[in-house]
N, C-alpha and C. Protein backbone atom coordinates (compact mmCIF):
# COMPACT_ATOMS: atom_id res chain seq x y z
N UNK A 1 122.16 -29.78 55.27
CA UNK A 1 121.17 -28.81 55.70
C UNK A 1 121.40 -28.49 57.17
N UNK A 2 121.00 -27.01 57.45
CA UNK A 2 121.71 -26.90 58.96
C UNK A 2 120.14 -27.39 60.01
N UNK A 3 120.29 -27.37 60.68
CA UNK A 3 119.17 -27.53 61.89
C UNK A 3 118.05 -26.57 61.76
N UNK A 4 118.20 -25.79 61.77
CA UNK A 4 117.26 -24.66 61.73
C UNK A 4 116.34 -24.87 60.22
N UNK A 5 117.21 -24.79 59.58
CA UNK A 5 116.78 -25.12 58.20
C UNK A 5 115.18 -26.55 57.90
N UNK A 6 115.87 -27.49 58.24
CA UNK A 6 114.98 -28.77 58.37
C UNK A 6 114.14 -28.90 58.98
N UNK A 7 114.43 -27.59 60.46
CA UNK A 7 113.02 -27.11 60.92
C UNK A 7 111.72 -26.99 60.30
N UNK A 8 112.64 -25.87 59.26
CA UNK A 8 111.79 -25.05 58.87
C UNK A 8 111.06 -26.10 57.61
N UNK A 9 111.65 -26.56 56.69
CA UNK A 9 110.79 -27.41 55.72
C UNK A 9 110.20 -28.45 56.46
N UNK A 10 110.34 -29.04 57.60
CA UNK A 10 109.68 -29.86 58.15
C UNK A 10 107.98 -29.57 58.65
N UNK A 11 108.25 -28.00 59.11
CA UNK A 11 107.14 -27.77 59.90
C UNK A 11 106.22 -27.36 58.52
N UNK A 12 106.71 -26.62 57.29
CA UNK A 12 106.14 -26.66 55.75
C UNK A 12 105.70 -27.48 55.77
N UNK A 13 106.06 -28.70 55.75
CA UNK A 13 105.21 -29.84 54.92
C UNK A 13 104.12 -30.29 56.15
N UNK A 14 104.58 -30.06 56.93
CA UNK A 14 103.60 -30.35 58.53
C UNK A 14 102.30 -29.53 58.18
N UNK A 15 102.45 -28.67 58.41
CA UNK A 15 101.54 -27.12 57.73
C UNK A 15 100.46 -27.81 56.70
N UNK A 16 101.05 -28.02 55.42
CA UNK A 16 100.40 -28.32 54.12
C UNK A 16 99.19 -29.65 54.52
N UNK A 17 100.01 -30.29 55.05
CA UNK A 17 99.48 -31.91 55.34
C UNK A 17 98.42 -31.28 56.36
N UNK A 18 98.47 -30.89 57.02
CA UNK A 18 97.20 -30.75 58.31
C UNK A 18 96.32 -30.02 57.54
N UNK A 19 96.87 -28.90 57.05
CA UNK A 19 95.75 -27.90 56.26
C UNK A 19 94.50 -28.53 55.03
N UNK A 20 95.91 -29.41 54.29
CA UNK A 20 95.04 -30.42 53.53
C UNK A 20 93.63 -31.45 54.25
N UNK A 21 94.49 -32.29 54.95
CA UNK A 21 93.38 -32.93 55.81
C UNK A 21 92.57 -32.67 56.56
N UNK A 22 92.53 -31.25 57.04
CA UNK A 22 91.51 -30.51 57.80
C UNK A 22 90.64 -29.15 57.05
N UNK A 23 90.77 -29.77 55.69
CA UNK A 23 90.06 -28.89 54.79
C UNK A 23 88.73 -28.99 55.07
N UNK A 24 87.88 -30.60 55.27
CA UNK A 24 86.89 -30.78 55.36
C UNK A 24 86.44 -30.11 56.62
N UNK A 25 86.65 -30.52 57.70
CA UNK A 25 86.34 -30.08 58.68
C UNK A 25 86.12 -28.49 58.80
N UNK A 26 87.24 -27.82 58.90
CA UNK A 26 87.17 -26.68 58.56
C UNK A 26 85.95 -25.88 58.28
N UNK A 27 85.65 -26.39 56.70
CA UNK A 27 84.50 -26.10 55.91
C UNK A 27 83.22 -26.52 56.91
N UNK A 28 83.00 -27.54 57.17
CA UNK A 28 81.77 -27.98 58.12
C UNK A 28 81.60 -27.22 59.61
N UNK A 29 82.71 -27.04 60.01
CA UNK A 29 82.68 -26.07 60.84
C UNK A 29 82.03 -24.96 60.48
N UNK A 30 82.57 -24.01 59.34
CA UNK A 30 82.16 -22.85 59.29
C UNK A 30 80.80 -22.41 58.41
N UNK A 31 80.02 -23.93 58.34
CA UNK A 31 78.50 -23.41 57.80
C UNK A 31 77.85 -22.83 58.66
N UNK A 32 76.96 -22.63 57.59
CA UNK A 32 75.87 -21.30 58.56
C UNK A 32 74.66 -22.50 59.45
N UNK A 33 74.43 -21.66 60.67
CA UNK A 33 73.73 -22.48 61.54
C UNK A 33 72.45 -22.89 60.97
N UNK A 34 72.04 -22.17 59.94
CA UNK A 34 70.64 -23.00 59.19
C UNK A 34 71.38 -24.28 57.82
N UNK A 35 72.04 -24.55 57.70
CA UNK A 35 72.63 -25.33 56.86
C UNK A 35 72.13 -27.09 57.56
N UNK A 36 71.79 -27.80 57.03
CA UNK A 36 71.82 -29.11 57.13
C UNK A 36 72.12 -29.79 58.50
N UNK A 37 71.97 -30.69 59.32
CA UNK A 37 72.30 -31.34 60.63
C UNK A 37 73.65 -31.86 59.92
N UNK A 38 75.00 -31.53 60.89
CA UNK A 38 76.08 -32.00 60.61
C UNK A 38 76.97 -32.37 61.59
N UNK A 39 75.87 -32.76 62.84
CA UNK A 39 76.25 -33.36 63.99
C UNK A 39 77.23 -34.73 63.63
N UNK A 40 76.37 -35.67 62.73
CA UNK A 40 77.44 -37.18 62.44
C UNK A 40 78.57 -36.79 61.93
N UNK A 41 78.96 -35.75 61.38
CA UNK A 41 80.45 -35.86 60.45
C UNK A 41 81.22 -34.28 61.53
N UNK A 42 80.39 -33.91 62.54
CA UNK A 42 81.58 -33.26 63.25
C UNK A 42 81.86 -34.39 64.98
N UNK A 43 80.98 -35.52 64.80
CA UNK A 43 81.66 -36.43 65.28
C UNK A 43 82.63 -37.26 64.62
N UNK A 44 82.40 -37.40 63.25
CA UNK A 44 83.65 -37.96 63.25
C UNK A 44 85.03 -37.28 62.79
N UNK A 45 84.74 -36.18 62.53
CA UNK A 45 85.82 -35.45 62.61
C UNK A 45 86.41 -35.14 64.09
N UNK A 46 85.37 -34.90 64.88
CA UNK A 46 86.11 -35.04 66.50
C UNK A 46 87.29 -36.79 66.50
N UNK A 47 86.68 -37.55 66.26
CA UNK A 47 87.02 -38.73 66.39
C UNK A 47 88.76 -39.01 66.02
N UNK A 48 88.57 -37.95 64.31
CA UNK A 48 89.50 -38.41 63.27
C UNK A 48 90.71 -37.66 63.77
N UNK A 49 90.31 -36.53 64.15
CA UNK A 49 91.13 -35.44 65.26
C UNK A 49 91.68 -35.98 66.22
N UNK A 50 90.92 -36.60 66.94
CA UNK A 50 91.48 -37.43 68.41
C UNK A 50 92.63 -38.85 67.95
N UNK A 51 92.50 -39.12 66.89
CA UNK A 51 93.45 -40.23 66.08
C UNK A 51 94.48 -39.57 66.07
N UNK A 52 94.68 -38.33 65.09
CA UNK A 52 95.91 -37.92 64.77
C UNK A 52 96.33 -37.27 65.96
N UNK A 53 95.84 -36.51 66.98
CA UNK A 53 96.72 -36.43 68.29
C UNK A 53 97.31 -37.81 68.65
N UNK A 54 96.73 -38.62 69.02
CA UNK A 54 97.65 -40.28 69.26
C UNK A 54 98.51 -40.55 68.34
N UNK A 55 98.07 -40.21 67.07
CA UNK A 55 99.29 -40.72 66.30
C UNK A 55 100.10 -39.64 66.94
N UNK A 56 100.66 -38.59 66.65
CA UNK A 56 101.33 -37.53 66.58
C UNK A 56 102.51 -37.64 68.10
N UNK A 57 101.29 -38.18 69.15
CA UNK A 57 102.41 -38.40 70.63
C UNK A 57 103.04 -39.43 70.19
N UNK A 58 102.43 -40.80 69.24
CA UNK A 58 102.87 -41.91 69.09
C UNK A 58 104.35 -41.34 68.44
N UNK A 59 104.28 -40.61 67.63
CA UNK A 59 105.34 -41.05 66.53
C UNK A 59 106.54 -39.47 67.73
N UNK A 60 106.11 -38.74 68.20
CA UNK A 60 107.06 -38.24 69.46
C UNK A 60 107.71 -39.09 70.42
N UNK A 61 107.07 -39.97 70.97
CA UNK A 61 107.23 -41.04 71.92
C UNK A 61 108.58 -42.15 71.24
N UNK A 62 108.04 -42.24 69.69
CA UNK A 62 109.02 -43.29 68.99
C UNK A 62 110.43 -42.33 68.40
N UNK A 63 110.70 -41.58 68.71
CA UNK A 63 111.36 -40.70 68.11
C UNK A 63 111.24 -39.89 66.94
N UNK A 64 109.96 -39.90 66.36
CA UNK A 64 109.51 -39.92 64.60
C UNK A 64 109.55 -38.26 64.24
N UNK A 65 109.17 -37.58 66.38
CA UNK A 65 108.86 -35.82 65.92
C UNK A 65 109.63 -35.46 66.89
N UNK A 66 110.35 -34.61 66.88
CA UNK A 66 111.25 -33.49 67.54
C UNK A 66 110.37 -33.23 68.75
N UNK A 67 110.83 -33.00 69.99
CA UNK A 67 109.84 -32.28 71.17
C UNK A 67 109.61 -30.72 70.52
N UNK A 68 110.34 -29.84 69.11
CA UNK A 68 109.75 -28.82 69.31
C UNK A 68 108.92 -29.14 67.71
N UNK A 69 109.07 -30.19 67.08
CA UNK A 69 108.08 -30.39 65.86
C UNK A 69 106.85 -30.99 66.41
N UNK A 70 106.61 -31.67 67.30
CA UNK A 70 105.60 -32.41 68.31
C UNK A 70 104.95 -31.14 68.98
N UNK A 71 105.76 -30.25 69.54
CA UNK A 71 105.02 -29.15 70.41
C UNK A 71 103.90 -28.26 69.01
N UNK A 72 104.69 -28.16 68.48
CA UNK A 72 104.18 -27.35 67.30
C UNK A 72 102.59 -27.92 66.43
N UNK A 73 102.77 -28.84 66.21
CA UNK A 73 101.86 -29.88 66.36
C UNK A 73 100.94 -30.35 66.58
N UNK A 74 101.73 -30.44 67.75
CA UNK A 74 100.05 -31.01 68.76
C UNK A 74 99.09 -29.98 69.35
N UNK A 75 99.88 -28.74 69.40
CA UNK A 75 99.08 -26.92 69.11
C UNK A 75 98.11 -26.77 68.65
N UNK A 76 98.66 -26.99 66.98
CA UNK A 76 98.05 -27.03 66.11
C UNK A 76 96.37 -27.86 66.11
N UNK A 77 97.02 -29.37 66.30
CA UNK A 77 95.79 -30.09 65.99
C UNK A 77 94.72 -29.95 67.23
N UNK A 78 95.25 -29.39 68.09
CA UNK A 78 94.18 -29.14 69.93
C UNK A 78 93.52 -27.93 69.19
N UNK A 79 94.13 -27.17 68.58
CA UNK A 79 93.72 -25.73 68.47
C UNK A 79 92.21 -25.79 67.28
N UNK A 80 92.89 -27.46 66.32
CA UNK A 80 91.55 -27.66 65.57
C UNK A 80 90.49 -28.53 66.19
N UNK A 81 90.57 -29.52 67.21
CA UNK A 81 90.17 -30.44 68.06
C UNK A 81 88.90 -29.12 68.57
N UNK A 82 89.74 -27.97 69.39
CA UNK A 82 89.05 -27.12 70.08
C UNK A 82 88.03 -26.68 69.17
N UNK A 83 87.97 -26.58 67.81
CA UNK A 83 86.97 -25.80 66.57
C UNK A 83 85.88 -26.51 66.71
N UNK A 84 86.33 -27.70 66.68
CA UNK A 84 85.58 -29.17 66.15
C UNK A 84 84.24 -29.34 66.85
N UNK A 85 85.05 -29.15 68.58
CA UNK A 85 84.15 -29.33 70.07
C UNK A 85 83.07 -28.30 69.89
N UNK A 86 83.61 -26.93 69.05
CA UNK A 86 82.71 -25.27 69.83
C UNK A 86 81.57 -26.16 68.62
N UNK A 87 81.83 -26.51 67.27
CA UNK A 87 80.70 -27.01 65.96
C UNK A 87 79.65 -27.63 66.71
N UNK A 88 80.20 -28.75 67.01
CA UNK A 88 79.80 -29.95 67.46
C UNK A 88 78.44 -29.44 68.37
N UNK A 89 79.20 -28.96 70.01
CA UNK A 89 78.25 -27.75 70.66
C UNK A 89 77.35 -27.21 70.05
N UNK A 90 77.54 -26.13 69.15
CA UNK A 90 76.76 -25.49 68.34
C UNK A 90 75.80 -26.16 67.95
N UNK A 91 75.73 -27.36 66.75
CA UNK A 91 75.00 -28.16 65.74
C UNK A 91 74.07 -28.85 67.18
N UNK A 92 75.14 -29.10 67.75
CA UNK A 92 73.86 -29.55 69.26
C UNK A 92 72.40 -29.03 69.43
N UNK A 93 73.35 -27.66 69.57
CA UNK A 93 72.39 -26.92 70.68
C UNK A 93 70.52 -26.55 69.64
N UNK A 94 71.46 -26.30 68.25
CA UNK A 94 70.40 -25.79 67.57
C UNK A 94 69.41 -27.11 66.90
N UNK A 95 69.67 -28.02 66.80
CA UNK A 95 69.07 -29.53 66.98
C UNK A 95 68.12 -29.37 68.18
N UNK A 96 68.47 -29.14 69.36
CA UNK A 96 68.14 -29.09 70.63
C UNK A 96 66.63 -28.43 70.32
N UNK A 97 66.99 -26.89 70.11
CA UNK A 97 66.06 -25.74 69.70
C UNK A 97 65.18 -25.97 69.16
N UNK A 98 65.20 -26.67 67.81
CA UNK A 98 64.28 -26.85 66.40
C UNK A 98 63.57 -28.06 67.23
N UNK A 99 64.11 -29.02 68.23
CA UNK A 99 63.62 -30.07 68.53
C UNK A 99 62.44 -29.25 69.70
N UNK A 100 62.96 -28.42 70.78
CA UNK A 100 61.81 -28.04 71.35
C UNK A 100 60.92 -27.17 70.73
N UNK A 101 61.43 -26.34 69.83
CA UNK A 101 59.79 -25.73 69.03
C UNK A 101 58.73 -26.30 68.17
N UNK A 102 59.12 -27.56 67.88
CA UNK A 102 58.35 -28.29 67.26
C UNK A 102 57.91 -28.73 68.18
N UNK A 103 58.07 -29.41 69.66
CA UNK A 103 57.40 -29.76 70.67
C UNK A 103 56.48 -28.57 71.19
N UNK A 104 56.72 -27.94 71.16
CA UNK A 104 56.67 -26.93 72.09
C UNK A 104 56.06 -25.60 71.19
N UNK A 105 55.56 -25.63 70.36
CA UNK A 105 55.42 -24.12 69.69
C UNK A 105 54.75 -22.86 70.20
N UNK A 106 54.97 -22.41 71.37
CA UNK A 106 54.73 -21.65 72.05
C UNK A 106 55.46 -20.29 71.77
């Protein structure tokens, strides 16, 4: 197989695997802001996120990912890390809200 080539099925199966495992998240991310408190599970999806970046430098560091399969990568998973943070924020803020109008019903 030439170089370019192994790239390319490498970063495929890279693709599939993240997409798979960040199915959940994803989804929890993109409920509607009246949907259920889902503050505990977009912490631990922050959490589970922040794992696979460590793994991901880990296995760069050990030789396991290419500096341009690692760059690609670690893009990727910041770019879902970043989703995770805006949820997280979000589910905050409106917790926050419902918490002062019930105090507060003014």
């Amino acid at each position: 197989m030439s170089g370019a080539l192994e790239f390319v099925v490498i970063f495929a199966i890279l693709s599939v695997v993240v997409t798979f495992v960040t199915a959940p998240v994803r989804k929890a991310v993109g409920r509607h802001p009246l949907a259920t408190s889902n503050v505990d599970e977009l912490e631990a999806a922050r959490e589970a996120k922040y794992r696979e970046l460590r793994d991901a430098e880990l296995d760069h560091v050990t030789g396991k990912l290419s500096d341009d399969d690692y760059a690609l990568l670690d893009r990727s998973l910041r770019g879902e890390a970043v989703q995770i943070l805006h949820g997280l924020d979000r589910e905050r803020a409106r917790e926050n809200e419902e918490d002062s109008a019930t105090i507060d019903p003014e």
